[in-house]
Protein backbone atom coordinates (compact mmCIF):
# COMPACT_ATOMS: atom_id res chain seq x y z
CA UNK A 1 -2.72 12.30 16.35
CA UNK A 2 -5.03 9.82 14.95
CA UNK A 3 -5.30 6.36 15.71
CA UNK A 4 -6.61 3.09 13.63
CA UNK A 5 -6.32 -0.71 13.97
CA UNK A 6 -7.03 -3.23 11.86
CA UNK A 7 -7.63 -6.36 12.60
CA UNK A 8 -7.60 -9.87 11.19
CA UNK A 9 -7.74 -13.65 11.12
CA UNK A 10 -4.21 -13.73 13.84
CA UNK A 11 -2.78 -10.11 13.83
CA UNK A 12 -3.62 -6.39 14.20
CA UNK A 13 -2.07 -3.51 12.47
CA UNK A 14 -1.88 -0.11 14.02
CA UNK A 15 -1.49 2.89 11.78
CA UNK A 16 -0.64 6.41 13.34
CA UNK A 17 -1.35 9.80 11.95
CA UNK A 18 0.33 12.58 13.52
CA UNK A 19 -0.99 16.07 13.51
CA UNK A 20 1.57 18.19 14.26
CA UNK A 21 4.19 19.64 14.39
CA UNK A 22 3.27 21.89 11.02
CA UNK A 23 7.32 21.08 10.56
CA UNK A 24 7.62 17.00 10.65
CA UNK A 25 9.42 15.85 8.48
CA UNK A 26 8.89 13.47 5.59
CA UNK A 27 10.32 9.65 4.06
CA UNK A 28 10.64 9.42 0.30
CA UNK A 29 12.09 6.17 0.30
CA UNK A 30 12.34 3.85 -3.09
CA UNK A 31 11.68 0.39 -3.02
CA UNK A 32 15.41 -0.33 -3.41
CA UNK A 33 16.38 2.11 -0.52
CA UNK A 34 17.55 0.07 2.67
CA UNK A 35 15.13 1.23 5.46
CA UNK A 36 12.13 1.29 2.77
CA UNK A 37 9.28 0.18 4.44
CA UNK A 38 5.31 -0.11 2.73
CA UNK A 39 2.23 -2.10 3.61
CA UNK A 40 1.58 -4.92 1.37
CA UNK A 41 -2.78 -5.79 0.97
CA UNK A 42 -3.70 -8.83 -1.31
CA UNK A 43 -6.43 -7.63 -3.24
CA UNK A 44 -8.77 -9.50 -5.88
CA UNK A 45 -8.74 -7.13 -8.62
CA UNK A 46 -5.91 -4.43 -8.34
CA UNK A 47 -7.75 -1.85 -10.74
CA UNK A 48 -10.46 -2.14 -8.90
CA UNK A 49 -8.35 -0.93 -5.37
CA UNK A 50 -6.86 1.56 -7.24
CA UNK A 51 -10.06 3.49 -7.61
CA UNK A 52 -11.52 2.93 -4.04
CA UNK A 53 -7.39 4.36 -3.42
CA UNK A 54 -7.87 7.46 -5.40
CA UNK A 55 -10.79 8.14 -3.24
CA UNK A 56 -8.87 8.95 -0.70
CA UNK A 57 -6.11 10.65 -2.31
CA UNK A 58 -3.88 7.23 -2.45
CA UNK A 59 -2.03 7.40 -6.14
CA UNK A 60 -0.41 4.96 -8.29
CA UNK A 61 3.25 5.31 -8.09
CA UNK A 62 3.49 3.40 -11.95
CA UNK A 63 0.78 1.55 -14.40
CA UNK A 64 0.50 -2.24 -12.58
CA UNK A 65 3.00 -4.85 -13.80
CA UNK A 66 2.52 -8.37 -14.40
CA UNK A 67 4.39 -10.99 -12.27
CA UNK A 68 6.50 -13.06 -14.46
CA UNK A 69 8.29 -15.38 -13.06
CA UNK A 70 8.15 -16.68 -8.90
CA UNK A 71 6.01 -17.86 -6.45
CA UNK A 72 3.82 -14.89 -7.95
CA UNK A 73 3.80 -15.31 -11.60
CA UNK A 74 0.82 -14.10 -13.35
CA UNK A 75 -0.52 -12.04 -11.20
CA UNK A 76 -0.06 -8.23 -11.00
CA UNK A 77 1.36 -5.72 -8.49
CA UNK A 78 1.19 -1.53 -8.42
CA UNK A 79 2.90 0.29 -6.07
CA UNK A 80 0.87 3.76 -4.64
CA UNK A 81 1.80 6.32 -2.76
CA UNK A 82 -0.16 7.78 -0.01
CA UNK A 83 -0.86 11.99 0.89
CA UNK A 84 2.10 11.61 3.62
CA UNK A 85 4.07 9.73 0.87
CA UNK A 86 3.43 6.24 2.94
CA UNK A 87 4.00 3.55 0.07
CA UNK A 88 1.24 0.87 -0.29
CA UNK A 89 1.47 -2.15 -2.52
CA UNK A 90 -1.52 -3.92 -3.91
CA UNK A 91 -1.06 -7.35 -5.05
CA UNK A 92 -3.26 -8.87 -7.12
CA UNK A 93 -4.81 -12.93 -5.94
CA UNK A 94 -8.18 -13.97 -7.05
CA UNK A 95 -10.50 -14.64 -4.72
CA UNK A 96 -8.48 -12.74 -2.01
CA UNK A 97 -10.73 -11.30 0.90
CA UNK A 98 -10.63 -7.84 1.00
């Protein structure tokens, strides 16, 4: 397996990559699935992320949509999907530290 934590301003997040076995199994979850689960990152420009993503193989699940209405509104969120099918959300907040 491989190991990496990432830390910030009050918390640490530790993200696991197993190896093996050749046969485990994978989580296709949607959004609207109970037990879906995905990492959330504020980001200050989400096209921007999305091509340090592709980089590493990290793909847009859908085009980014604009935040309409809620605590949110006018700012954009994509949804991408990662080589082991880990979702990863990218909101986007001005002037958020990346």
């Amino acid at each position: 397996m491989e190991i990496a934590f990432l830390r910030g301003p009050g918390c640490t997040v530790e993200l696991i990559e197993y190896k093996a076995p050749a046969s485990r199994g994978r989580v296709e979850a949607r959004p609207c699935d109970a037990g879906f689960a995905h990492m959330a990152f504020d980001v200050d420009d989400v096209d921007a992320a999305m091509v340090e993503a592709k980089k590493h193989r990290v793909e847009p699940i859908a085009p980014p949509v604009p935040i309409n209405d809620g605590p949110n509104k006018g700012r954009r969120v994509v949804y991408l999907r990662d080589p082991d099918g880990v979702t990863i959300e990218f909101i986007e907040i001005p002037g958020a530290k990346q």
